[in-house]
Protein backbone atom coordinates (compact mmCIF):
# COMPACT_ATOMS: atom_id res chain seq x y z
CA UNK A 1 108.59 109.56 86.72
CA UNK A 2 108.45 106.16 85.13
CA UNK A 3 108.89 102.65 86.34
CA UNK A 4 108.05 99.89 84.70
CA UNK A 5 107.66 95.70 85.80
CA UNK A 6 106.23 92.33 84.08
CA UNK A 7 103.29 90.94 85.39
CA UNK A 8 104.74 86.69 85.98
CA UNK A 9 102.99 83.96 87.35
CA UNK A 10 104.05 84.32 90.92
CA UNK A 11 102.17 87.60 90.98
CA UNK A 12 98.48 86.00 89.97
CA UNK A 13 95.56 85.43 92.04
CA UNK A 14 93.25 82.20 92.09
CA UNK A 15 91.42 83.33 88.53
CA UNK A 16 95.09 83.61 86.68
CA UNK A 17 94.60 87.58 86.87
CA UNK A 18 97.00 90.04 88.76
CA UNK A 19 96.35 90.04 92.39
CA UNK A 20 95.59 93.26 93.82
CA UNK A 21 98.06 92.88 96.62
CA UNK A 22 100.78 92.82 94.31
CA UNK A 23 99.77 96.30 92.27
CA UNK A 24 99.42 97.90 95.80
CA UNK A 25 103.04 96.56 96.70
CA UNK A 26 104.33 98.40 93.48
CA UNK A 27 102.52 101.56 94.05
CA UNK A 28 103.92 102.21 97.36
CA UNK A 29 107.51 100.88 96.16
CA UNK A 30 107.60 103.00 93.28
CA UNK A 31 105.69 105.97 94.21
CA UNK A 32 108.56 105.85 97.22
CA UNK A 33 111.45 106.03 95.15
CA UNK A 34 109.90 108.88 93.34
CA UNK A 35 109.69 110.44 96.71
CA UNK A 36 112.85 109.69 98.41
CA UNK A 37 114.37 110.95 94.69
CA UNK A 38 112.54 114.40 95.45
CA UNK A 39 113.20 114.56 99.39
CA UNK A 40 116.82 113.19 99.47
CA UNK A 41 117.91 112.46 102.80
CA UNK A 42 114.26 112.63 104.36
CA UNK A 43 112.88 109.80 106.47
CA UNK A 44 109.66 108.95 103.92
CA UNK A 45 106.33 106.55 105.27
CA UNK A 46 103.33 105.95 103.79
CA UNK A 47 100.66 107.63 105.39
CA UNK A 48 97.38 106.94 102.73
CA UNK A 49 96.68 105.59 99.24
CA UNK A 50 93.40 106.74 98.34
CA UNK A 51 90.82 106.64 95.53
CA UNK A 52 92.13 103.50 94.68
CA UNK A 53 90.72 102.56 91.11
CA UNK A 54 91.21 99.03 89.79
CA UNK A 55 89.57 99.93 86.28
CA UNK A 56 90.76 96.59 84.45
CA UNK A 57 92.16 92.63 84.72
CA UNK A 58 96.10 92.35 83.80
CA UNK A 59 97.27 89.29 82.15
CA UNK A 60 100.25 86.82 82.67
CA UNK A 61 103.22 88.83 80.59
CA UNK A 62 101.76 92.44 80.69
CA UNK A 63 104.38 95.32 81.09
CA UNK A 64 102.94 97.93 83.66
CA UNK A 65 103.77 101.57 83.07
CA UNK A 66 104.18 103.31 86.29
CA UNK A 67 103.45 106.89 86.09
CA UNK A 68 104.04 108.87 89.42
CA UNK A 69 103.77 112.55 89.53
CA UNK A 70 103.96 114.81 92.74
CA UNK A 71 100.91 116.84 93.37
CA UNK A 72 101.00 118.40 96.62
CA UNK A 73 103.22 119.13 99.09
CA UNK A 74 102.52 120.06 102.50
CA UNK A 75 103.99 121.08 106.00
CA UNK A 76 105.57 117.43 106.81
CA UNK A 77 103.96 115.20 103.54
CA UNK A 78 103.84 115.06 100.01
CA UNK A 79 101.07 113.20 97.74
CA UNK A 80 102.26 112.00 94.29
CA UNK A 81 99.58 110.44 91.61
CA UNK A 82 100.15 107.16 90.72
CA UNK A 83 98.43 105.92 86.89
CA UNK A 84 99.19 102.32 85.76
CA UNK A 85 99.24 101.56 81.92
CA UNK A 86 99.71 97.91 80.46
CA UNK A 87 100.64 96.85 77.30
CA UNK A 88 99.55 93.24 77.50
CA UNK A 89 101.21 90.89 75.28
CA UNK A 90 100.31 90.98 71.65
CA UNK A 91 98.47 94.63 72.18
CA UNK A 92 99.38 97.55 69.91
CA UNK A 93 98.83 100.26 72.41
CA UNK A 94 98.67 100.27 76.20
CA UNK A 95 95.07 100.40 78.42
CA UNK A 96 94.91 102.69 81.12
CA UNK A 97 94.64 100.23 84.26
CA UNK A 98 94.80 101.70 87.32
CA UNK A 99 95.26 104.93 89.48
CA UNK A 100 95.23 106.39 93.16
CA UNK A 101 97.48 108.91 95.10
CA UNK A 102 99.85 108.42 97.78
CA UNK A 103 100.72 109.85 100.55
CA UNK A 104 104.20 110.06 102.67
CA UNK A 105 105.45 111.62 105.81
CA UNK A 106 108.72 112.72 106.82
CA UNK A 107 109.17 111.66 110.12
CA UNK A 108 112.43 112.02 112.63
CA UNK A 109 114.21 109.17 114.44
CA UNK A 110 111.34 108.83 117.16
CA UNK A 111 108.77 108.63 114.32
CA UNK A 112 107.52 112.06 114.76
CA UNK A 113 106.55 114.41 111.67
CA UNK A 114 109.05 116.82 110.55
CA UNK A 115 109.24 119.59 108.24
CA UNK A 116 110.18 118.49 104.59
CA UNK A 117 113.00 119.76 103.10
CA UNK A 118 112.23 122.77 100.55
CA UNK A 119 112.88 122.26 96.80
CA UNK A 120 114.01 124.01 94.02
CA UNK A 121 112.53 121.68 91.66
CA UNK A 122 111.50 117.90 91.93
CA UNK A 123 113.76 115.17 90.10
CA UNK A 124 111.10 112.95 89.56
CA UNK A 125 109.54 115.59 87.35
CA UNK A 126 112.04 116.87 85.54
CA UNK A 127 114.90 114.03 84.90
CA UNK A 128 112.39 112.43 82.21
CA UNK A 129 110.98 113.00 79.15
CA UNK A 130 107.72 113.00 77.30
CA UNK A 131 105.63 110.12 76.51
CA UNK A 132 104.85 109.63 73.17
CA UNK A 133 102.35 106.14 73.50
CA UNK A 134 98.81 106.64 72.21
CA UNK A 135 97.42 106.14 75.59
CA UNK A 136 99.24 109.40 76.60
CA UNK A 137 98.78 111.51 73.34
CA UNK A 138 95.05 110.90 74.31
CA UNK A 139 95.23 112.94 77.46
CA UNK A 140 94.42 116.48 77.32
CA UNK A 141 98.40 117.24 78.13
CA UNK A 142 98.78 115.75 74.56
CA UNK A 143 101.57 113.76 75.69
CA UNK A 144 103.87 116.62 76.86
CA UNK A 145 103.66 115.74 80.83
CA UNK A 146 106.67 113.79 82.32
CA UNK A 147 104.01 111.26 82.06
């Protein structure tokens, strides 16, 4: 699944680059809806992010490509990768920017794990189609993943 956002001023740290906090706010936001699209009427929390992997600075005016992908799916949780592409203003192709996976929970009305919901296929896969940018035509997929 992609989502997409701007990079504006208000989301800038003290060296006029995009503050961490912010990319970590749209991770578990997006990553999230991808989730709750999959696990309709489950009670999704984050559990982890890990390998968190700032790889490059983002500019004032950059659009962020959101690709999030399910990857595992367990008892009570499901991990999704998250990659971040940005086409910074005045660039001809986007730069690979950042990735990590994420990890939610179903949980019940106490806050105790429960058993996720089987599927017969997940939306955030399969509602979109191909990307055709460079960045993704790179990738040994050739471009042909959801992402």
């Amino acid at each position: 699944m992609n989502s997409f956002t701007i990079v504006r001023p208000e989301h800038l740290n003290h060296h006029n680059y995009l503050f961490g906090g912010a990319m970590l706010k749209w991770v578990d936001e997006y990553a999230w809806i991808a989730a709750a699209l999959d696990f309709t009427g489950s009670t999704l929390v984050t559990k982890a992010m890990d390998d968190i992997v700032f790889r490059h600075r983002v500019i004032c005016g950059s659009i962020l490509r959101f690709c999030i992908l399910p990857v595992k799916k367990g008892l009570t949780s499901v991990t999704y990768s998250v990659e971040v592409f940005a086409d910074e203003p005045g660039a001809t192709e986007e730069k690979h920017i950042f990735s990590t996976t994420i990890t939610f929970v179903n949980v019940d009305a106490a806050g105790n794990k429960t058993p996720l919901p089987d599927l017969d296929a997940y939306r955030s896969r399969t509602e979109h189609t191909p990307c055709r940018r460079p960045a993704c035509r790179q990738r040994a997929c050739g471009g042909q993943s959801p992402c």
